[in-house]
PDB file of N, CA and C in Angstrom:
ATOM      1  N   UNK A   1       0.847  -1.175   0.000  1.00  0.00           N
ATOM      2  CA  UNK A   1       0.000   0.000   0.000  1.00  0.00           C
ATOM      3  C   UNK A   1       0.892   1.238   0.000  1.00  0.00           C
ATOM      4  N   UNK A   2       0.683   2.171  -0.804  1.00  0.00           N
ATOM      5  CA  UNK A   2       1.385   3.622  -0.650  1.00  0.00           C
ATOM      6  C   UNK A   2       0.770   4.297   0.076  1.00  0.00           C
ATOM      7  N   UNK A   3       1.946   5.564   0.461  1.00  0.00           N
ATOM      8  CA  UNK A   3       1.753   6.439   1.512  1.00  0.00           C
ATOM      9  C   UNK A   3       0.819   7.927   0.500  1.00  0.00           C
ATOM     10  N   UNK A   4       0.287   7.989   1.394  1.00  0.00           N
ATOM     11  CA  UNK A   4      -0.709   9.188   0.706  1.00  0.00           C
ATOM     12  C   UNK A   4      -0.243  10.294   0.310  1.00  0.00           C
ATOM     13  N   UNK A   5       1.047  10.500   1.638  1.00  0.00           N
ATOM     14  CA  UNK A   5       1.609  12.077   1.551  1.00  0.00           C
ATOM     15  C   UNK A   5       3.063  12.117   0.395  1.00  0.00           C
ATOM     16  N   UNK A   6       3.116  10.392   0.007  1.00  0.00           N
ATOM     17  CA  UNK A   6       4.225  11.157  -0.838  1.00  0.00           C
ATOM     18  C   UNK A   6       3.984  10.420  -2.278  1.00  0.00           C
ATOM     19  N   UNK A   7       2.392  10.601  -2.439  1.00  0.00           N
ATOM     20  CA  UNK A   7       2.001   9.923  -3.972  1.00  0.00           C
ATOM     21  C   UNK A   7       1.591  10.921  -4.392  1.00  0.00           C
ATOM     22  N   UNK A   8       1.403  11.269  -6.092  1.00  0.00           N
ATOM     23  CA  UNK A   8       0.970  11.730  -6.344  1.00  0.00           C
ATOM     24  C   UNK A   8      -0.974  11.557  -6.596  1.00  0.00           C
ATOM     25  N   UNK A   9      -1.825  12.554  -6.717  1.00  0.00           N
ATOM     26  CA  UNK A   9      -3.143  11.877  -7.531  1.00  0.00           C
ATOM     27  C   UNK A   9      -4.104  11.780  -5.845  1.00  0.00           C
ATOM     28  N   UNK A  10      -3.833  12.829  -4.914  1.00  0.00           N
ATOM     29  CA  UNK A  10      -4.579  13.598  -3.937  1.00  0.00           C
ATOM     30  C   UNK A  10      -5.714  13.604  -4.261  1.00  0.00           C
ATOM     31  N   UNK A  11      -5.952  15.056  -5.349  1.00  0.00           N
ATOM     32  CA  UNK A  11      -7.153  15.419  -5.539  1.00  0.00           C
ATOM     33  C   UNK A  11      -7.814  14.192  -6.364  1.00  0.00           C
ATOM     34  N   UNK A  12      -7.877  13.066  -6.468  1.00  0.00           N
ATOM     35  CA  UNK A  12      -8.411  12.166  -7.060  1.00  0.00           C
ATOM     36  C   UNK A  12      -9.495  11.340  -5.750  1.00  0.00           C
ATOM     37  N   UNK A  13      -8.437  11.274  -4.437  1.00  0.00           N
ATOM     38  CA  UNK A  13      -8.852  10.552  -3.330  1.00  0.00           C
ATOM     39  C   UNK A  13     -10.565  10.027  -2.875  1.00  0.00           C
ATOM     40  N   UNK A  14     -10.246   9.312  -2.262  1.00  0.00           N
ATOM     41  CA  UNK A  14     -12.225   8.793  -2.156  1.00  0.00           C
ATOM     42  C   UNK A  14     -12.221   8.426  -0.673  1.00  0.00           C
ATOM     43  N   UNK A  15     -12.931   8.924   0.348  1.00  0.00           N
ATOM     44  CA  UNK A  15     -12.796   8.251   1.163  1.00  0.00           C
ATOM     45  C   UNK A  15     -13.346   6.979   1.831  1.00  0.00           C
ATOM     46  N   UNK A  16     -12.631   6.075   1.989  1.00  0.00           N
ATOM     47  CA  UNK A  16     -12.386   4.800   2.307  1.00  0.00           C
ATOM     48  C   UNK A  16     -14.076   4.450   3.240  1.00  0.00           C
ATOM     49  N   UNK A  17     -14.650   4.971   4.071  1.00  0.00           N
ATOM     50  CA  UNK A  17     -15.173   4.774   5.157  1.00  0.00           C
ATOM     51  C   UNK A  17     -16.670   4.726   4.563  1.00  0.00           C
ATOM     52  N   UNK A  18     -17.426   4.647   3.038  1.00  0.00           N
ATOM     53  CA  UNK A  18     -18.267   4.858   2.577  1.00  0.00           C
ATOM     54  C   UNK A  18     -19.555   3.939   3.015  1.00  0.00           C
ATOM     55  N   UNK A  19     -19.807   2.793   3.743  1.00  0.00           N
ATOM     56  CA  UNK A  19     -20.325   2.323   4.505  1.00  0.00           C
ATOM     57  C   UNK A  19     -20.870   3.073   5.837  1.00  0.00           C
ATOM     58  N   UNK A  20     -19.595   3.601   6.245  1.00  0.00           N
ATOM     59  CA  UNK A  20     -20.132   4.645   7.677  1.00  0.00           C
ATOM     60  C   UNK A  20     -20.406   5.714   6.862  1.00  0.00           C
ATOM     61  N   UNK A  21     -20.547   6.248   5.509  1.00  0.00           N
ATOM     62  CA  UNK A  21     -20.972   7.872   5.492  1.00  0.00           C
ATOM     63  C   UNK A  21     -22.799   7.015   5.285  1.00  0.00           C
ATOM     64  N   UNK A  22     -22.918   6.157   4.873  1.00  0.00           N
ATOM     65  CA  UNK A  22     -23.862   5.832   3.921  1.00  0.00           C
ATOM     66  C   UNK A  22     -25.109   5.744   5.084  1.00  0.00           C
ATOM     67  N   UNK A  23     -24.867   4.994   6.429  1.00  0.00           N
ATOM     68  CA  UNK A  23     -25.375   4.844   7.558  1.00  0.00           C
ATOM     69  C   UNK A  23     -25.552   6.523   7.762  1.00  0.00           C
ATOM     70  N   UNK A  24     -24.659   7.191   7.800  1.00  0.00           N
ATOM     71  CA  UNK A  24     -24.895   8.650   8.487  1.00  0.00           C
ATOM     72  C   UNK A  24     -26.079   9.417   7.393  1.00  0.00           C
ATOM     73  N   UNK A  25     -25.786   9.389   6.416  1.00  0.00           N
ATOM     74  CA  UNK A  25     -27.089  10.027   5.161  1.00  0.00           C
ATOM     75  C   UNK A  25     -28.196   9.633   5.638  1.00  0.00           C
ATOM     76  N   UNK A  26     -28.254   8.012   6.338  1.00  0.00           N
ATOM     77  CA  UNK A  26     -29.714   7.258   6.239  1.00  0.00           C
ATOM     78  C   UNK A  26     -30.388   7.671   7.443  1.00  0.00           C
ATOM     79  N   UNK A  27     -29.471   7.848   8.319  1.00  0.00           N
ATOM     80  CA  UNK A  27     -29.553   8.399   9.471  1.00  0.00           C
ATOM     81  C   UNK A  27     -30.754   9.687  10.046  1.00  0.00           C
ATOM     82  N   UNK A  28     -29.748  10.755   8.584  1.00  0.00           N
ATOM     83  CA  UNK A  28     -30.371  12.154   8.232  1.00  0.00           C
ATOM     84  C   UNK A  28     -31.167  11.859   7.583  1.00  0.00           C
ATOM     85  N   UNK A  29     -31.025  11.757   6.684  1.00  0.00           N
ATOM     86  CA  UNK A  29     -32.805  11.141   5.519  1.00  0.00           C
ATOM     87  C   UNK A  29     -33.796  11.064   6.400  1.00  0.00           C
ATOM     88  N   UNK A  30     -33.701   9.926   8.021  1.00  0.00           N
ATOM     89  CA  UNK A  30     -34.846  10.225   8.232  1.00  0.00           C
ATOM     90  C   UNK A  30     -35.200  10.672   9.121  1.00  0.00           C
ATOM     91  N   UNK A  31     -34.408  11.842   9.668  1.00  0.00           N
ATOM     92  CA  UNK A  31     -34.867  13.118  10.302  1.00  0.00           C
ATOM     93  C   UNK A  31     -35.475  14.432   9.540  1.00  0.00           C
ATOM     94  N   UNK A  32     -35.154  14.092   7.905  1.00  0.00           N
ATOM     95  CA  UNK A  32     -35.642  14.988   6.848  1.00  0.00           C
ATOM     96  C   UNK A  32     -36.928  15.046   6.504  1.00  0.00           C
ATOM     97  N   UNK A  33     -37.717  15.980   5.874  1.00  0.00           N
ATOM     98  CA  UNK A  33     -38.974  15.955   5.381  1.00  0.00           C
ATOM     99  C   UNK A  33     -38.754  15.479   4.155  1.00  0.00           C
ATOM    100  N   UNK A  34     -40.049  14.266   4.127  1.00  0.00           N
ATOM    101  CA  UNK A  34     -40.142  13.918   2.801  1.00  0.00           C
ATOM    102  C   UNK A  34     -40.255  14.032   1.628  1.00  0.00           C
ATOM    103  N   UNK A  35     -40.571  15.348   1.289  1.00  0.00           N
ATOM    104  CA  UNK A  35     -40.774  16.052   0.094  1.00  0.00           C
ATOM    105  C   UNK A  35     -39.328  16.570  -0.712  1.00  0.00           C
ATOM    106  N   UNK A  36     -38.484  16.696   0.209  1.00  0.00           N
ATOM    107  CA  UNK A  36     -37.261  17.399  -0.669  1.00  0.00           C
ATOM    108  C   UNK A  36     -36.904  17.006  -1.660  1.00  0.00           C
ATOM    109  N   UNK A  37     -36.085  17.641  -2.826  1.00  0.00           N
ATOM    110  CA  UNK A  37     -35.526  17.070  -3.399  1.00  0.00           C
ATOM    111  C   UNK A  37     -34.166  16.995  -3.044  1.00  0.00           C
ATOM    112  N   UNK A  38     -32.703  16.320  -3.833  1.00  0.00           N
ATOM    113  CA  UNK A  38     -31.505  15.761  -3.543  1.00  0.00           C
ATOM    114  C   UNK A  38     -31.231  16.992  -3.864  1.00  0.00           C
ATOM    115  N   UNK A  39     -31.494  18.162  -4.684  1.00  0.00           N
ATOM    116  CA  UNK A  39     -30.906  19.531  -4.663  1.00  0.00           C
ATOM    117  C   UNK A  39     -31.109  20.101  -2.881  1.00  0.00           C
ATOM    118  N   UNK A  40     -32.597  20.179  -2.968  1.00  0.00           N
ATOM    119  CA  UNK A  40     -32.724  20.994  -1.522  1.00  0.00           C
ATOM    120  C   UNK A  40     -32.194  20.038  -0.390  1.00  0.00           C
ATOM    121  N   UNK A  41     -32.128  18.885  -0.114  1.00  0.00           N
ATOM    122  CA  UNK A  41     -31.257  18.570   0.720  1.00  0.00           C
ATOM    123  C   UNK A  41     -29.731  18.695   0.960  1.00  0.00           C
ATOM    124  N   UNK A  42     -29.283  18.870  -0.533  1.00  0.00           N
ATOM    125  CA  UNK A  42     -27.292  18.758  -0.079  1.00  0.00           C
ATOM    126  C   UNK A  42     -27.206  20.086  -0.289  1.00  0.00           C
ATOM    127  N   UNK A  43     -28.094  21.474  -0.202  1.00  0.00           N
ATOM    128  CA  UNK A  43     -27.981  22.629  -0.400  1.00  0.00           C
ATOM    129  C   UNK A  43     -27.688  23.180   0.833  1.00  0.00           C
ATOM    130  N   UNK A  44     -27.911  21.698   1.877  1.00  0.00           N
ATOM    131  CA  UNK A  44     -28.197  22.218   3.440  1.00  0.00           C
ATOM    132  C   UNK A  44     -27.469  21.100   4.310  1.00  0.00           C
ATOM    133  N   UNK A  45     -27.134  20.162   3.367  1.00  0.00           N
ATOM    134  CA  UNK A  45     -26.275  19.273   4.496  1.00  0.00           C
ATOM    135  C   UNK A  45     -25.362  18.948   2.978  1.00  0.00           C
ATOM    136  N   UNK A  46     -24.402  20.024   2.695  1.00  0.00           N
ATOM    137  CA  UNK A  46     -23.451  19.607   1.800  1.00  0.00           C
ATOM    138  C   UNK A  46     -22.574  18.634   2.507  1.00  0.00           C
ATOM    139  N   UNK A  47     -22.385  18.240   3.841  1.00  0.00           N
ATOM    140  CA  UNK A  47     -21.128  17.440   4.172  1.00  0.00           C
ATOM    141  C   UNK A  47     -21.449  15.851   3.781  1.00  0.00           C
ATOM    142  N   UNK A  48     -22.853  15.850   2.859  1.00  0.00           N
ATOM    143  CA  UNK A  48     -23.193  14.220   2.540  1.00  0.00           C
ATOM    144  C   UNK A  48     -22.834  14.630   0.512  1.00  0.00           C
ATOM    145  N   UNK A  49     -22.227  15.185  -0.185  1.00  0.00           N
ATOM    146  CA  UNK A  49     -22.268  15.478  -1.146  1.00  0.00           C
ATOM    147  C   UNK A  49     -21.333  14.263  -1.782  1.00  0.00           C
ATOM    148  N   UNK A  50     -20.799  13.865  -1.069  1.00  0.00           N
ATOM    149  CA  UNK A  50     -19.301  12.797  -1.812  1.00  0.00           C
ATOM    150  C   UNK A  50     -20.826  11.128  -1.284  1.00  0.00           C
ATOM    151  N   UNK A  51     -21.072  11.772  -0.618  1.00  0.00           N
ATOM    152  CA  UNK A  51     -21.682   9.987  -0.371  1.00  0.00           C
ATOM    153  C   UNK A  51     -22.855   9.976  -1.154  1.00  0.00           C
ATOM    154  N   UNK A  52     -23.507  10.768  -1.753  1.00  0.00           N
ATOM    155  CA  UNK A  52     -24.948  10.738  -2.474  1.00  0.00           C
ATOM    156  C   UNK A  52     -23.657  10.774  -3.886  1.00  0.00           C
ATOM    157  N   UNK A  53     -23.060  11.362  -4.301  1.00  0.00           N
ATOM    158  CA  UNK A  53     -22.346  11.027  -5.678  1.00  0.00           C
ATOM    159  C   UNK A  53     -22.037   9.666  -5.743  1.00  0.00           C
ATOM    160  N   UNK A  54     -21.618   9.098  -4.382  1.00  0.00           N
ATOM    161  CA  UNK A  54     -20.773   7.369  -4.620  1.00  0.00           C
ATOM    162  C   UNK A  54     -22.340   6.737  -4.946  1.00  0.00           C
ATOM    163  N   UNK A  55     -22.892   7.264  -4.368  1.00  0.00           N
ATOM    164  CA  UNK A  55     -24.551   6.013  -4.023  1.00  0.00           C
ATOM    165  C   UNK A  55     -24.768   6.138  -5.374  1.00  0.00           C
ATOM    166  N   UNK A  56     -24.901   7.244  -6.308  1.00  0.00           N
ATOM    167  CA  UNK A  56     -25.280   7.358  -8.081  1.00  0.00           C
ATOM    168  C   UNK A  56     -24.105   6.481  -8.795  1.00  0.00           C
ATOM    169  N   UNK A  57     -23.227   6.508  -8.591  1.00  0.00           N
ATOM    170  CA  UNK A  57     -22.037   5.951  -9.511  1.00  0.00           C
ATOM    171  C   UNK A  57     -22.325   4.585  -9.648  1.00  0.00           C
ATOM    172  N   UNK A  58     -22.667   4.040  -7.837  1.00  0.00           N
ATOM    173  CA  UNK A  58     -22.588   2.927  -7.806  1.00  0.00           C
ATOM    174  C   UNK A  58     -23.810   2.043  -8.042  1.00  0.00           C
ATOM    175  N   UNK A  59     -25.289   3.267  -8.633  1.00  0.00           N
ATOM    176  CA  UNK A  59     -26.514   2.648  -9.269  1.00  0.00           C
ATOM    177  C   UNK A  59     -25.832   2.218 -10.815  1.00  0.00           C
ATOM    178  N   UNK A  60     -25.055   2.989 -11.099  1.00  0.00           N
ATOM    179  CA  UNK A  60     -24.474   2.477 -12.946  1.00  0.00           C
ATOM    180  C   UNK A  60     -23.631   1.632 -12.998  1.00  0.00           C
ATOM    181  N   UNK A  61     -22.427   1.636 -11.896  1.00  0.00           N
ATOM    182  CA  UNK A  61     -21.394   0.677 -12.009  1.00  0.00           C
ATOM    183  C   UNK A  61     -21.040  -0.152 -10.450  1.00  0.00           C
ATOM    184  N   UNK A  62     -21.705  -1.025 -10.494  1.00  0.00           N
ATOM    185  CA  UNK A  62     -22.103  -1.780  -9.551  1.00  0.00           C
ATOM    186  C   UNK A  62     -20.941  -2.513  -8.642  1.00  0.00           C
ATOM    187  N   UNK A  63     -19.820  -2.479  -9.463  1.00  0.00           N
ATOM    188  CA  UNK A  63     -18.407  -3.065  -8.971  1.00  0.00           C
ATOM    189  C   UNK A  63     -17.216  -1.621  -9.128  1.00  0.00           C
ATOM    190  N   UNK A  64     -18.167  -0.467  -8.908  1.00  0.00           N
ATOM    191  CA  UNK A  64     -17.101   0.663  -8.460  1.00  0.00           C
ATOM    192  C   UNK A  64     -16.341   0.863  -6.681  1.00  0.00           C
ATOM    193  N   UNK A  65     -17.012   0.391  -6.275  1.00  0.00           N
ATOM    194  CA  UNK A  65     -17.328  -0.049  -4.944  1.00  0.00           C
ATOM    195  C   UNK A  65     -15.896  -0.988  -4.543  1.00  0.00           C
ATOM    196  N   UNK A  66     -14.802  -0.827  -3.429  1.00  0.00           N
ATOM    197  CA  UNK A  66     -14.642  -1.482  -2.839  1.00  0.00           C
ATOM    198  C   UNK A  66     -15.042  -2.771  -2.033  1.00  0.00           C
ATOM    199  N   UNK A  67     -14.721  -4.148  -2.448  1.00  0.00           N
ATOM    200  CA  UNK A  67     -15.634  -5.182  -1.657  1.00  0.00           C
ATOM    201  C   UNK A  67     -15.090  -5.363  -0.313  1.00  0.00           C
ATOM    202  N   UNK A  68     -14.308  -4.466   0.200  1.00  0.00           N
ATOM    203  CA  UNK A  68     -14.030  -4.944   1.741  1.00  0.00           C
ATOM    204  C   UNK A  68     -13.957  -4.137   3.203  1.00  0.00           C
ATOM    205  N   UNK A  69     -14.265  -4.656   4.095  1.00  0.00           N
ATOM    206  CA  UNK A  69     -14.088  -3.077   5.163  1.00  0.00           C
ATOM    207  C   UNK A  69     -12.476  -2.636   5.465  1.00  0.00           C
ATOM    208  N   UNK A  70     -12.324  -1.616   4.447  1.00  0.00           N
ATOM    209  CA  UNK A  70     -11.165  -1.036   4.183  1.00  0.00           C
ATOM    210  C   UNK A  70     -10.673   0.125   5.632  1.00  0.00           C
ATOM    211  N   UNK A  71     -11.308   0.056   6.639  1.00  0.00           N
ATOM    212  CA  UNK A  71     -11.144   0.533   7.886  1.00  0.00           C
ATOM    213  C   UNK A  71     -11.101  -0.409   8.549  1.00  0.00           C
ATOM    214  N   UNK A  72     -11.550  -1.423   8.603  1.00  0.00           N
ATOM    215  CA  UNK A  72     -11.201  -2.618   9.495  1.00  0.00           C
ATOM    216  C   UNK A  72      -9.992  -2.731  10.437  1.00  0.00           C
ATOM    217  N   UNK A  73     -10.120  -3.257  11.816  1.00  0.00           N
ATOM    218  CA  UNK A  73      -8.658  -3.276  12.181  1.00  0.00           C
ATOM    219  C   UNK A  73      -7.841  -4.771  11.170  1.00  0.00           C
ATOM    220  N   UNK A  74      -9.000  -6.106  10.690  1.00  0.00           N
ATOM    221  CA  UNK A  74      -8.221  -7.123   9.959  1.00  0.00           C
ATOM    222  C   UNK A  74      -8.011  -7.318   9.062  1.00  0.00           C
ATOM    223  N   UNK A  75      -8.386  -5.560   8.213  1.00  0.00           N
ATOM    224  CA  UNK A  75      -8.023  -5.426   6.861  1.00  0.00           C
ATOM    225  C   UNK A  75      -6.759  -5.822   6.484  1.00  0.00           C
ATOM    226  N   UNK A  76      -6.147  -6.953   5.475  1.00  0.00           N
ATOM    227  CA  UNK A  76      -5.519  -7.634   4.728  1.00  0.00           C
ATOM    228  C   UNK A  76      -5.086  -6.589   3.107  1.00  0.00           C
ATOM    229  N   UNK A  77      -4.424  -6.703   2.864  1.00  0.00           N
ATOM    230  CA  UNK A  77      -3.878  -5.876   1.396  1.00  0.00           C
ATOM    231  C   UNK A  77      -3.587  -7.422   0.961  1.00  0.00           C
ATOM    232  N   UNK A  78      -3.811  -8.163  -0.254  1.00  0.00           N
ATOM    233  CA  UNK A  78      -3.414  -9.519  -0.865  1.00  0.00           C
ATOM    234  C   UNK A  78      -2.323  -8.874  -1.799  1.00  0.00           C
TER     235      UNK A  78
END
């Protein structure tokens, strides 16, 4: 595995933890009123904007997705 701080391709980064953002959206969703749309909601909780983009990507490309808990403490690199 490479080190983050001395690779290039930063601004590319994804963060790893997309399982726990995905729980936190669902979380909010349903403290939200039902009517909104995905504009008027991330107009007001932009800090879910990277996890509603992964959730679309990953309606088209179904194996964009990491298959493993990449935070895990028994995360394995093969």
């Amino acid at each position: 595995m490479a080190d983050r701080f001395e690779e290039h391709g930063s601004e590319l980064e994804q963060p790893l933890a997309i399982a726990r953002d995905i729980k936190k959206l669902y979380v909010k969703l349903l403290s939200e009123k039902e009517n909104l749309t995905i504009a008027q909601f991330l107009s007001s909780n932009s800090e879910f904007r990277h996890v509603v983009r992964r959730a679309f990507i990953v309606e088209k490309f179904p194996y964009s997705e990491i298959q493993d808990n990449t935070i895990g403490k028994r995360y394995c690199s093969y």
